[in-house]
Each structure stands twice: as structure tokens, then as C-alpha cells.
C-alpha atoms as a PDB file:
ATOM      1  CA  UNK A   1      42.704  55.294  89.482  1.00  0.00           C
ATOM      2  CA  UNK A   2      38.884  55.122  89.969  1.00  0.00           C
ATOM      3  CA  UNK A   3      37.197  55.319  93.437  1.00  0.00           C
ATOM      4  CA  UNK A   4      36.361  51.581  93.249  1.00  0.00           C
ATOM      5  CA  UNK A   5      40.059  51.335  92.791  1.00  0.00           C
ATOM      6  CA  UNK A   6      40.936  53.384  95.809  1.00  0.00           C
ATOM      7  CA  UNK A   7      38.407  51.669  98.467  1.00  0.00           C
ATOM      8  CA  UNK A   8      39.778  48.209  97.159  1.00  0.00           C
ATOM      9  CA  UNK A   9      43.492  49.168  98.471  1.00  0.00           C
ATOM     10  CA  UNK A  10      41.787  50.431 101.034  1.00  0.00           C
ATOM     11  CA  UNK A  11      39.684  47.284 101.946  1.00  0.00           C
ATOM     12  CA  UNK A  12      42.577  45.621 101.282  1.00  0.00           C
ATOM     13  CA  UNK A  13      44.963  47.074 103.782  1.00  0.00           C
ATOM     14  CA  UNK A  14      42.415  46.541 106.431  1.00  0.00           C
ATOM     15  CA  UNK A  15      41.885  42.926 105.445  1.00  0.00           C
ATOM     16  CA  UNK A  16      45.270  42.396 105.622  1.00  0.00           C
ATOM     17  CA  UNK A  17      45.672  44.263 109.369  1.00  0.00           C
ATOM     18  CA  UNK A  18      43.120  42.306 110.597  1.00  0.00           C
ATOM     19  CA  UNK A  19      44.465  38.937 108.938  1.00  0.00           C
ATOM     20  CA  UNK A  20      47.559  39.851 110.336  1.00  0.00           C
ATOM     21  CA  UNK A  21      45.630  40.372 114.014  1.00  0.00           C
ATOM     22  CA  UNK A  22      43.412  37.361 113.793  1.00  0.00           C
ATOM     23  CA  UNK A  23      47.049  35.690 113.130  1.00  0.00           C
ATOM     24  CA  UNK A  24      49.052  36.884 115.871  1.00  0.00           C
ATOM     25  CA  UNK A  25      46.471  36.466 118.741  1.00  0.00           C
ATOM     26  CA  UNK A  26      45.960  32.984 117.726  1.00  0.00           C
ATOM     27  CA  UNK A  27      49.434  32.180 118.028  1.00  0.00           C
ATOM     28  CA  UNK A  28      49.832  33.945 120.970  1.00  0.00           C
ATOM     29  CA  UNK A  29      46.868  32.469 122.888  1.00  0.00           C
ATOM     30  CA  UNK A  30      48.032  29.140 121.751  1.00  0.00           C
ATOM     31  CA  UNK A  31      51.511  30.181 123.385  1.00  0.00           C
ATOM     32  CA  UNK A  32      52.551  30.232 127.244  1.00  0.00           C
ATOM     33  CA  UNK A  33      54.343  33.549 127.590  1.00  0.00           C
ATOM     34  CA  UNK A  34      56.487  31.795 130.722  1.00  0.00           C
ATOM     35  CA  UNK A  35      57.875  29.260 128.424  1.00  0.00           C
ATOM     36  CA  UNK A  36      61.503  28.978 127.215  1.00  0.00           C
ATOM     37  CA  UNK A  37      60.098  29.980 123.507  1.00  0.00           C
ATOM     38  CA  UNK A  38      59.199  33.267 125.419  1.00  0.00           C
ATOM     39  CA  UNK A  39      62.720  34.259 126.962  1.00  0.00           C
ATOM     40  CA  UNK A  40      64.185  35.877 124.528  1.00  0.00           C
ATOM     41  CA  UNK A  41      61.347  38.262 124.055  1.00  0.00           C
ATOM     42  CA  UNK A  42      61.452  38.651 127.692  1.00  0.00           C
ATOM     43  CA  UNK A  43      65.273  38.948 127.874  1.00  0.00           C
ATOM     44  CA  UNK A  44      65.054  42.539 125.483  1.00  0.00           C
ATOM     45  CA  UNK A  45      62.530  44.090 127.293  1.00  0.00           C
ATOM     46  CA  UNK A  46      65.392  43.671 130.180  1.00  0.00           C
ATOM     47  CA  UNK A  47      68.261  44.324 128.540  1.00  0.00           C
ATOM     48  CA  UNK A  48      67.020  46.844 125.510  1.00  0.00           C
ATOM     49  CA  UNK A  49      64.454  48.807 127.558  1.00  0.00           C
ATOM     50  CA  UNK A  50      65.321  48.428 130.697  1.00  0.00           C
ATOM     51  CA  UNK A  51      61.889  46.879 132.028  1.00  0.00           C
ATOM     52  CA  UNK A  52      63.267  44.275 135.368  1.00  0.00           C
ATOM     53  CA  UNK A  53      60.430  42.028 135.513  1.00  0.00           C
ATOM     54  CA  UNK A  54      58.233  42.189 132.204  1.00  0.00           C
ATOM     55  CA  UNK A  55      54.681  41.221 132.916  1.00  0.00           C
ATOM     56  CA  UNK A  56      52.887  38.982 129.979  1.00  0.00           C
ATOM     57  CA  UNK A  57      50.911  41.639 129.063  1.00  0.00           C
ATOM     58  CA  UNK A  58      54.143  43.840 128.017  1.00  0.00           C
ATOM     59  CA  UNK A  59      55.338  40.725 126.498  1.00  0.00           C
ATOM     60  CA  UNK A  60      51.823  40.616 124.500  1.00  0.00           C
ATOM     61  CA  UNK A  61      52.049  44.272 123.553  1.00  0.00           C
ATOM     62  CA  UNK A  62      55.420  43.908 121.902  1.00  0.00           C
ATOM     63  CA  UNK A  63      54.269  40.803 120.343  1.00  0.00           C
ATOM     64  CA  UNK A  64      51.824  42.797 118.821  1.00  0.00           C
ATOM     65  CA  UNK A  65      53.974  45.543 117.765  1.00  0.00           C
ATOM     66  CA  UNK A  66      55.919  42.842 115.269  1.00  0.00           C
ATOM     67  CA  UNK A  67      55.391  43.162 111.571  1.00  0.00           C
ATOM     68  CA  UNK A  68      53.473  40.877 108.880  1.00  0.00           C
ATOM     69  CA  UNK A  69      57.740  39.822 108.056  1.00  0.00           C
ATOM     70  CA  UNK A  70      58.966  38.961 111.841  1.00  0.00           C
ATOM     71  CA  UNK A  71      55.064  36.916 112.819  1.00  0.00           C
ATOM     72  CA  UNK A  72      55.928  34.771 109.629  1.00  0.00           C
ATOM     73  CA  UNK A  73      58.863  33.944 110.683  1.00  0.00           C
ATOM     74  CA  UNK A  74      58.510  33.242 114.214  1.00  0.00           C
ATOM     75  CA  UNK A  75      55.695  31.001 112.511  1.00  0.00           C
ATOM     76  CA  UNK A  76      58.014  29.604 110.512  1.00  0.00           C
ATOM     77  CA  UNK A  77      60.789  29.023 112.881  1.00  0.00           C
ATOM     78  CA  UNK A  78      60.079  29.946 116.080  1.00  0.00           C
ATOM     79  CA  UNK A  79      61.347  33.158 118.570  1.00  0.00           C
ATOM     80  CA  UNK A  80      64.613  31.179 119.118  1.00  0.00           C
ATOM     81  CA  UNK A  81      65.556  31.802 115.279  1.00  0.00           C
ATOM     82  CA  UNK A  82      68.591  33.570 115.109  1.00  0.00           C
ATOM     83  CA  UNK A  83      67.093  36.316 112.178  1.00  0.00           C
ATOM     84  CA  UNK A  84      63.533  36.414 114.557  1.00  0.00           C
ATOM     85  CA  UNK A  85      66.209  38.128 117.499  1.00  0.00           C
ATOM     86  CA  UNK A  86      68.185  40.405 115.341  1.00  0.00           C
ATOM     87  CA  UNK A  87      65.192  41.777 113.550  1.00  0.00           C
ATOM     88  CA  UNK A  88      63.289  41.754 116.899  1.00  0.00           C
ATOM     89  CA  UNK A  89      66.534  43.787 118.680  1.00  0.00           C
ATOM     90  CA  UNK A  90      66.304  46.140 115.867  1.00  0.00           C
ATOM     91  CA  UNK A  91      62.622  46.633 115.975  1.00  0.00           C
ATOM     92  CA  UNK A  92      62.854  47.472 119.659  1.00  0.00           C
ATOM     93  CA  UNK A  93      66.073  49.566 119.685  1.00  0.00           C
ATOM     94  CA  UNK A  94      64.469  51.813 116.845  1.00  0.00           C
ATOM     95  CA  UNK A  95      61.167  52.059 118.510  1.00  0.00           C
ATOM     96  CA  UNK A  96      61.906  52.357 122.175  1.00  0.00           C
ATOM     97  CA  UNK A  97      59.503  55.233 123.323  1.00  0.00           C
ATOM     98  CA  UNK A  98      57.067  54.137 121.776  1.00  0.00           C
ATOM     99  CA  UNK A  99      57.271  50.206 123.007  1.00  0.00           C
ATOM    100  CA  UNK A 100      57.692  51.957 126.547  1.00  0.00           C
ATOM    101  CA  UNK A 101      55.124  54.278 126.033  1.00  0.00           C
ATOM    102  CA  UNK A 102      52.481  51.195 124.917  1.00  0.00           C
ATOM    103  CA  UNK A 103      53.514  49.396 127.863  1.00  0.00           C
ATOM    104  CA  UNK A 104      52.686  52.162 129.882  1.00  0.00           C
ATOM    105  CA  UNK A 105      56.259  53.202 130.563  1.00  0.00           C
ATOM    106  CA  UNK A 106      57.501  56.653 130.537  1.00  0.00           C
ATOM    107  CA  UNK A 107      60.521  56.748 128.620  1.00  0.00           C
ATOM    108  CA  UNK A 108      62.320  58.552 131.759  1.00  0.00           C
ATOM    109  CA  UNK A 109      61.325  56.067 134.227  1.00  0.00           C
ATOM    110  CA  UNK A 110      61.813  52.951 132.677  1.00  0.00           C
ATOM    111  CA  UNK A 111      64.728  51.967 134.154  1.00  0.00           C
ATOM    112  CA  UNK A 112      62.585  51.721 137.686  1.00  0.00           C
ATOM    113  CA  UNK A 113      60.617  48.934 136.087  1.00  0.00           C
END
């Protein structure tokens, strides 16, 4: 594999995480996080980390957090999809210090949140 070869995956992958950016901001912006769409995303940051009263921008951050796979299918079919939740619960239980710790939430002290 040649160096051109190399910085073309490499331009690639960026293209891609910033396509992927571009992608979920718009949808987000172009979403009310106090709508019904938006409870179930708030409903897991109760119940799977503990977080009482999740503000939108902890909402946004774990929006943001979702893979390429789970934005095109909340695209697709909306948070309230039955495959969105489970792969959204098991995105969150695997990765729960480090949600907490993007939301600004020691992993300790979440439950005073």
C-alpha cells in the first residue's frame, strides 16, 4: 500500500466522521429534545446511569456518542424503534464512565444527579 493509498483511508475516515457530524447535528437541531421522540433517550440516562433530571445538553452529548449504525436508524425509524432502544441500552450500559464522564459526571457521584 502506497502513501497515496494510506492518506486516502485516511481522508476517508475523516470525511466520513465529519459526514457522520454534519448528520447528527442537523437532525438534532431540527429535533426538540423535550418532545415525546426524546423520552426514551431521557428515560436511560435515569434509569441506566442514574442522572434524575437530564439536561438537553446531556441528552445532546449521548446523542452524539451514537454510531454511523444507531443515527441511521433513528433516521430511518425514529428513537421509539424497538432495535434504536436495545442497541441504545447496550451502548450506554457498556460505556457508562465514559457517557458520565462526557456529561461531566463522576462515575461515583452520579447517582446525586
Amino acid at each position: 500500500m502506497g502513501n497515496h493509498e494510506i492518506k486516502s483511508d485516511i481522508e476517508k475516515s475523516v470525511n466520513s466522521a465529519d459526514r457522520l457530524k454534519a448528520v447528527v447535528d442537523a437532525y438534532w437541531s431540527m429535533s426538540d429534545p423535550r418532545s415525546s421522540d426524546m423520552n426514551f433517550l431521557r428515560e436511560t440516562l435515569r434509569n441506566k446511569l442514574e442522572i434524575q433530571d437530564p439536561s438537553d445538553a446531556q441528552l445532546k452529548i449521548v446523542f452524539d456518542y451514537l454510531p454511523a449504525r444507531i443515527i441511521g436508524i433513528i433516521i430511518a425509524w425514529g428513537l421509539n424503534d424497538s432495535v434504536v432502544q436495545e442497541d441504545i441500552s447496550e451502548l450506554v450500559d457498556r460505556n457508562k464512565s465514559e457517557i458520565l464522564s462526557a456529561c461531566n459526571i463522576p462515575p461515583h457521584d452520579h447517582k446525586n444527579n
